[in-house]
Protein backbone atom coordinates (compact mmCIF):
# COMPACT_ATOMS: atom_id res chain seq x y z
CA UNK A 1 15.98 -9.24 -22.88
CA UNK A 2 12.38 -10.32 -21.93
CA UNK A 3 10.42 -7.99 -21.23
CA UNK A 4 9.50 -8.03 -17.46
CA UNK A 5 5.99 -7.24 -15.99
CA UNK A 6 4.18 -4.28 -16.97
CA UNK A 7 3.15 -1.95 -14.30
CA UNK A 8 -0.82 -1.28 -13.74
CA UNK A 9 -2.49 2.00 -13.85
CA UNK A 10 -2.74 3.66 -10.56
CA UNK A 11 -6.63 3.97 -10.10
CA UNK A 12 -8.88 6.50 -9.74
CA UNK A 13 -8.15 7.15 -5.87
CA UNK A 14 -5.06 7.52 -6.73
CA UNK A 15 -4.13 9.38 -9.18
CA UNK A 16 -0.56 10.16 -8.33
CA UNK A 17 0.95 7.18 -6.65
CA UNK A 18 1.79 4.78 -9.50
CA UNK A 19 3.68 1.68 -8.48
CA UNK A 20 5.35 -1.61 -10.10
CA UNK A 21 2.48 -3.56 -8.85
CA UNK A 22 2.00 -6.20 -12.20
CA UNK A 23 -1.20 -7.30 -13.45
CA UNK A 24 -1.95 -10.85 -12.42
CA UNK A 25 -2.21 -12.93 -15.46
CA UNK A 26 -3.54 -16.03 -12.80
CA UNK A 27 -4.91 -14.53 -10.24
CA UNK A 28 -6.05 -16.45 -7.04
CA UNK A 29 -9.89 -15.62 -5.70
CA UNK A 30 -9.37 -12.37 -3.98
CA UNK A 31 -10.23 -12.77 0.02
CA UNK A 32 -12.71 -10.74 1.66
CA UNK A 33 -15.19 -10.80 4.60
CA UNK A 34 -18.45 -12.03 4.09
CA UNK A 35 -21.71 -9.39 4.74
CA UNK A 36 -23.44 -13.30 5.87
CA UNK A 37 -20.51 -13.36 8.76
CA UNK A 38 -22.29 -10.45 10.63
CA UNK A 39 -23.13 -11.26 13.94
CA UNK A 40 -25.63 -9.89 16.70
CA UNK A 41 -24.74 -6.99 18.39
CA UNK A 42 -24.33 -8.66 21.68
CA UNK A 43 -21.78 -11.04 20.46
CA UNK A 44 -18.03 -10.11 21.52
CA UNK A 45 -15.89 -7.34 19.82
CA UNK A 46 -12.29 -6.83 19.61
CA UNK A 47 -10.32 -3.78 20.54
CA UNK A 48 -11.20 -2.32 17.17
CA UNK A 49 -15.06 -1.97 17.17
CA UNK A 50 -15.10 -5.47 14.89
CA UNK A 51 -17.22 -8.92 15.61
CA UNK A 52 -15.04 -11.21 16.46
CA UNK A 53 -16.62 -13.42 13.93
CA UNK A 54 -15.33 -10.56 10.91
CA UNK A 55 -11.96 -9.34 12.79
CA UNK A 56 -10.16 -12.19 11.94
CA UNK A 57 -6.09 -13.05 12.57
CA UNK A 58 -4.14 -9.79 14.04
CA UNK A 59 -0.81 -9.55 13.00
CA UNK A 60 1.96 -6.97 14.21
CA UNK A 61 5.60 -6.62 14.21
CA UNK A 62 5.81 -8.11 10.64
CA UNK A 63 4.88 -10.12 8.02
CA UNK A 64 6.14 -12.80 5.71
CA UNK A 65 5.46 -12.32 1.84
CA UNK A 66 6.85 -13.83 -0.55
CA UNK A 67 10.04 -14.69 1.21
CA UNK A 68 10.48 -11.23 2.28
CA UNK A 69 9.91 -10.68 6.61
CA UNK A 70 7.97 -7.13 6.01
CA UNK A 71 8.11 -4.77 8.45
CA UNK A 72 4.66 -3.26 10.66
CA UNK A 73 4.38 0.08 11.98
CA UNK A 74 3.23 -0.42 15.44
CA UNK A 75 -0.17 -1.63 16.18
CA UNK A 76 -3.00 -4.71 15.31
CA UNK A 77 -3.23 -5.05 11.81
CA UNK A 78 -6.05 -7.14 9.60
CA UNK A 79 -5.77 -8.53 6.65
CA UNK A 80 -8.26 -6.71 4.34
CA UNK A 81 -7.24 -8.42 0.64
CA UNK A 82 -4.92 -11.24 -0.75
CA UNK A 83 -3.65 -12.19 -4.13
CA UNK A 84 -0.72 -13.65 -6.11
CA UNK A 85 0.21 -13.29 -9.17
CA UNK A 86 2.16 -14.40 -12.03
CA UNK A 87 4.25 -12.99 -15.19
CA UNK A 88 6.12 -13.94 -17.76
CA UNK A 89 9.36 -13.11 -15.45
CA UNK A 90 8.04 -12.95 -12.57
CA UNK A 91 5.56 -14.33 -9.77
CA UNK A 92 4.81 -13.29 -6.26
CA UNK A 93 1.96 -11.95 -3.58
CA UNK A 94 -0.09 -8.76 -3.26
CA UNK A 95 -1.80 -7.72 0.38
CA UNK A 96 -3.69 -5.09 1.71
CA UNK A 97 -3.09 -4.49 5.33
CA UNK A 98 -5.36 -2.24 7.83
CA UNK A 99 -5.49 -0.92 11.32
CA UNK A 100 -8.74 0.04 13.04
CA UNK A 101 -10.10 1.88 15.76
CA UNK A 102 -13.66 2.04 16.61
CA UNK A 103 -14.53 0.82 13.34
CA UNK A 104 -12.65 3.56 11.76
CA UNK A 105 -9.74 2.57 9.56
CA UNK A 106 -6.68 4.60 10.51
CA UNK A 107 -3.50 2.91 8.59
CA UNK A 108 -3.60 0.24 5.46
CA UNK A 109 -0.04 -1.30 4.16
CA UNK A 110 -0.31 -2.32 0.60
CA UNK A 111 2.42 -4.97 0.40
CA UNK A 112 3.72 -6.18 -3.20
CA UNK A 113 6.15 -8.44 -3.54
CA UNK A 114 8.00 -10.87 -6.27
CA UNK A 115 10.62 -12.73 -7.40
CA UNK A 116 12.33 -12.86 -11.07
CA UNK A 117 11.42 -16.77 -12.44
CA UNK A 118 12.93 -16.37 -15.83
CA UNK A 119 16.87 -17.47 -16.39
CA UNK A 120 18.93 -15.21 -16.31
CA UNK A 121 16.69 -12.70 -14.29
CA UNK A 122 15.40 -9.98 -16.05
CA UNK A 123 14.78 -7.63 -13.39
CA UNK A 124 12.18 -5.20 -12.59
CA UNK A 125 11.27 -1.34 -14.74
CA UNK A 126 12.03 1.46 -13.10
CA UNK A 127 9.35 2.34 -10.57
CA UNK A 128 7.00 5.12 -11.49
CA UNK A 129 7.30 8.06 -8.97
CA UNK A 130 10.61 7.58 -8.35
CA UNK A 131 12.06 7.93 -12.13
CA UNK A 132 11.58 11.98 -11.16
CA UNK A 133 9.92 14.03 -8.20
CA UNK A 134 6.13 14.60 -9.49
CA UNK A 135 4.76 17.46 -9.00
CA UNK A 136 2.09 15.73 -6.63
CA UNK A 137 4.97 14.53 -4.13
CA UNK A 138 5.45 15.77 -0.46
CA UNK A 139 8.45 14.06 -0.29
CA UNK A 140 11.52 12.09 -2.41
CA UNK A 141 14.66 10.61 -1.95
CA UNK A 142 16.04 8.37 -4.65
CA UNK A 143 19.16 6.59 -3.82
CA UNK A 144 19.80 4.47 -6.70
CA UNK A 145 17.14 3.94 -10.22
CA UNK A 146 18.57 1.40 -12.72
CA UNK A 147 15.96 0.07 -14.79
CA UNK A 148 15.91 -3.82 -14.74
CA UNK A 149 18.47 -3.16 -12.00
CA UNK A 150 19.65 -1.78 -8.46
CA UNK A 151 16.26 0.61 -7.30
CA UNK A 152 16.00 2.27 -4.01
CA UNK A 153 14.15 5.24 -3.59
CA UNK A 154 11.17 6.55 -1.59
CA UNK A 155 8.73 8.88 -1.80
CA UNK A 156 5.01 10.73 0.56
CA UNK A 157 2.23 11.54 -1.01
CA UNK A 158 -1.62 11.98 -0.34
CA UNK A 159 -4.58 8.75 -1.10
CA UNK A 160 -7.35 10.30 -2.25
CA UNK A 161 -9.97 7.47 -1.28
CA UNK A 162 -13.28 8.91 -1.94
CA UNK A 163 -13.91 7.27 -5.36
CA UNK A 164 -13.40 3.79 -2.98
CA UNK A 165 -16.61 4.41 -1.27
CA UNK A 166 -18.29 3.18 -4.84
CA UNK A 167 -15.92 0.15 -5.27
CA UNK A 168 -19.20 -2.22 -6.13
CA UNK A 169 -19.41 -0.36 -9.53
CA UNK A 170 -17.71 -2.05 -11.47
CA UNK A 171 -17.80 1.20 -14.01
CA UNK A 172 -15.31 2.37 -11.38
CA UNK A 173 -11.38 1.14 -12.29
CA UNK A 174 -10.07 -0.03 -9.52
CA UNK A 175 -7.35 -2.66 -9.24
CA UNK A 176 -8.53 -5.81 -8.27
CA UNK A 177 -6.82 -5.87 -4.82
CA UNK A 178 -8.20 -2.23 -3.96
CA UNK A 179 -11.80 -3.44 -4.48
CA UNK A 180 -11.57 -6.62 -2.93
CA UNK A 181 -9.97 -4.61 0.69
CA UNK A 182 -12.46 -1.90 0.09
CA UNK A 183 -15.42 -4.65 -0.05
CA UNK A 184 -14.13 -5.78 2.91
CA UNK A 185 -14.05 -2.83 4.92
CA UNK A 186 -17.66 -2.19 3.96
CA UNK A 187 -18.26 -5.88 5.05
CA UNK A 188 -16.83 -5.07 8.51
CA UNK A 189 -18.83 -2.34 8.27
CA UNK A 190 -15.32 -0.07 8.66
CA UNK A 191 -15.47 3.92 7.20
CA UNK A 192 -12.26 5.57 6.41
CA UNK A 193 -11.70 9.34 5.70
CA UNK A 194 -11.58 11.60 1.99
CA UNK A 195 -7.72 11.46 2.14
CA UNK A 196 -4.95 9.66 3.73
CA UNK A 197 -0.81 10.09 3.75
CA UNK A 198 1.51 7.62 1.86
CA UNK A 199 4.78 6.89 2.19
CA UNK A 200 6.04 4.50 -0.31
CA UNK A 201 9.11 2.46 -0.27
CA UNK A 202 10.38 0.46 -3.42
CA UNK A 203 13.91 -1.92 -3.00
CA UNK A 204 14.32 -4.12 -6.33
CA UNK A 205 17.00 -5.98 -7.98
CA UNK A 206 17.11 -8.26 -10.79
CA UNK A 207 15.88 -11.12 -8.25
CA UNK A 208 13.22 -9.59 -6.87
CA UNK A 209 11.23 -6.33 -5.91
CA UNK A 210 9.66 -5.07 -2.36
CA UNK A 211 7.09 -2.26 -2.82
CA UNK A 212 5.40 -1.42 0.30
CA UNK A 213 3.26 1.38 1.00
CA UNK A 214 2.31 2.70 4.34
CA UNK A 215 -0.55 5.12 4.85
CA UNK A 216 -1.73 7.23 7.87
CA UNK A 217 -4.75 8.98 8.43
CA UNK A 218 -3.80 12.45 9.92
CA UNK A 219 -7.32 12.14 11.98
CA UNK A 220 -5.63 10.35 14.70
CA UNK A 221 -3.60 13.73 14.90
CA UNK A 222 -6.85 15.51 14.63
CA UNK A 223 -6.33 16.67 11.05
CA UNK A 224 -9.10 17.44 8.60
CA UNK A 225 -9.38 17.89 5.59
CA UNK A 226 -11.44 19.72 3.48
CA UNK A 227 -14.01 17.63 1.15
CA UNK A 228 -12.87 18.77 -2.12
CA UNK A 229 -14.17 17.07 -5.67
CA UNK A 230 -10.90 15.76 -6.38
CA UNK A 231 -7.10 14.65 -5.65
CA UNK A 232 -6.05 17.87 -7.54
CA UNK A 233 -8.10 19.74 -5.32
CA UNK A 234 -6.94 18.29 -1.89
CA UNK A 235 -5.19 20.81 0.78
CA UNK A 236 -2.30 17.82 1.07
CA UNK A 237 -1.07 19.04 -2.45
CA UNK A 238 2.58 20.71 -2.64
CA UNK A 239 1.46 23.81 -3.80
CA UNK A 240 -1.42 24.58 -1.24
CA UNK A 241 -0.02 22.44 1.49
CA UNK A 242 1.52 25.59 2.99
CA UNK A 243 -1.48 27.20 3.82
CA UNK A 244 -1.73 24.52 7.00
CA UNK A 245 0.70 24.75 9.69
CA UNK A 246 -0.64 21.55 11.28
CA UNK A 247 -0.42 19.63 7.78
CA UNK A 248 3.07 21.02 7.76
CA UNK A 249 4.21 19.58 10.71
CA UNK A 250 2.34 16.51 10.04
CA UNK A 251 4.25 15.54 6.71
CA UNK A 252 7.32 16.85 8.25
CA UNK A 253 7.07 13.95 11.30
CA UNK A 254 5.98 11.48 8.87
CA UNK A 255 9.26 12.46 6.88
CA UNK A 256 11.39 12.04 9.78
CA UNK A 257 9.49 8.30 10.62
CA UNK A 258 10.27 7.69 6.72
CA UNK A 259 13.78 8.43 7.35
CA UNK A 260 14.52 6.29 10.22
CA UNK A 261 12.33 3.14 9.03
CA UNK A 262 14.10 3.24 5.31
CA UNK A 263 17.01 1.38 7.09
CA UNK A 264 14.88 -1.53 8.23
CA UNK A 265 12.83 -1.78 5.29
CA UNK A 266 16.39 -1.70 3.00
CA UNK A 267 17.19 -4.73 5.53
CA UNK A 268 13.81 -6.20 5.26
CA UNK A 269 14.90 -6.69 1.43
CA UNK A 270 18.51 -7.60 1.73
CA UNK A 271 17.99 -10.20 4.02
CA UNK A 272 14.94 -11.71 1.37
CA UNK A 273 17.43 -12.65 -1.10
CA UNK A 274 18.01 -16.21 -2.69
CA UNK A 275 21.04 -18.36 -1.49
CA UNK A 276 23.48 -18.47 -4.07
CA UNK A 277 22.58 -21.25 -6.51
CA UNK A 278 26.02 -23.85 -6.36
């Protein structure tokens, strides 16, 4: 069997959120906003703080990638970063996704999605996090994990985004796609908080894979967080999490909103793949 696309190293930010995301061996110049775009104050804003010279095309509802008709939470959401890429078995697109207020961003949607090229397919590896329930995870549910096969399984955890604050450096390992939206938010001159909450949904079959990851930022709930040094250190974490009835009840609605939009992201996929070849 050939070998299908290795997976990348999560980065630094996050540590415990792996995903089948493949390197791009030709890789498309990554989009951003341009700091020469800014505009005088008095020039017209959007609903979200931006110019409306940097805000650029809202989208909401959904989005189509790749052949697949994504599904958006609610709300006005900007395209922060763009790429495709291409394997040896596969091809397809990677996007970041964010939703502002007042200049503060308060969801992203990291969007990868591909299609087998090689005859017959060879399918996708098993998607990290959802092999097992790391010990990092708020939440899991794994319906199905065949390797090169049927995967459906998803899975909350926390973003620890501080180490995106230096995404210039290029000492700091980030993925390509992470820098370029994290570049762009500086651009728009957007901040965005220590930590965030992810809930990650992976659908794959031999034809193709739909990994889509939807984050929150409890602030909008009024939810802090403490600054800690690190993601091991964060109050989101399984084994400290208890200690904060409001985070409680915060990953506990966010379970319940995983729960009922599984359904229409399982759709989302079905309804993605290929006519039969006659």
């Amino acid at each position: 069997m050939v070998a299908p696309p290795s997976p990348v190293a999560e980065p630094a930010p996050l540590p415990a959120q792996a995903t089948t995301t493949p390197t791009p061996e030709k890789a498309a110049p990554v989009q951003t906003a341009k700091l020469s775009l800014a505009t005088p104050d008095n020039h017209a804003t959007t609903a979200d703080g931006l110019d409306n010279a940097l805000s650029g095309r809202h989208l909401s509802g959904s989005l189509r990638v790749d052949g697949f008709d994504v599904p958006l939470p609610p709300g006005d959401w900007l395209e922060l970063a763009n790429m495709h890429f291409k394997q040896s078995t596969s091809a397809g697109e990677l996007l970041m996704l964010g939703r502002v207020k007042n200049r503060r961003l308060m969801g992203y949607v990291r969007i990868t999605a591909g299609r087998s090229t090689s005859d017959p397919a060879a399918g996708f590896r098993a998607s990290p996090g959802c092999d097992r329930q790391n010990e990092n995870t708020n939440v899991f549910v794994s319906e199905a994990l065949e390797p090169f096969g049927h995967q459906a399984c998803w899975l909350m955890d926390h973003s620890f985004l501080a180490p995106l604050q230096a995404w210039a450096d290029r000492a700091n390992k980030l993925p390509a796609l992470e820098r370029a939206a994290a570049g762009d938010l500086a651009a728009k001159g957007v901040s965005y908080p220590q930590e965030m909450i992810s809930v990650r949904f992976t659908r794959a079959e031999t034809w193709g894979l739909l990994e889509v990851r939807y984050v929150f930022n409890p602030e909008e709930d009024h939810i802090a967080s403490s600054n800690v040094a690190t993601y091991a250190d964060s109050d989101w974490q399984p084994r400290t999490i208890s200690r904060y009835p409001d985070k409680v009840a915060y990953v506990d609605k966010l379970r319940h909103w995983g729960d009922d939009f599984w359904p229409r992201f399982k759709a989302a996929f079905d309804a993605g793949q290929p006519a039969p070849s006659r």
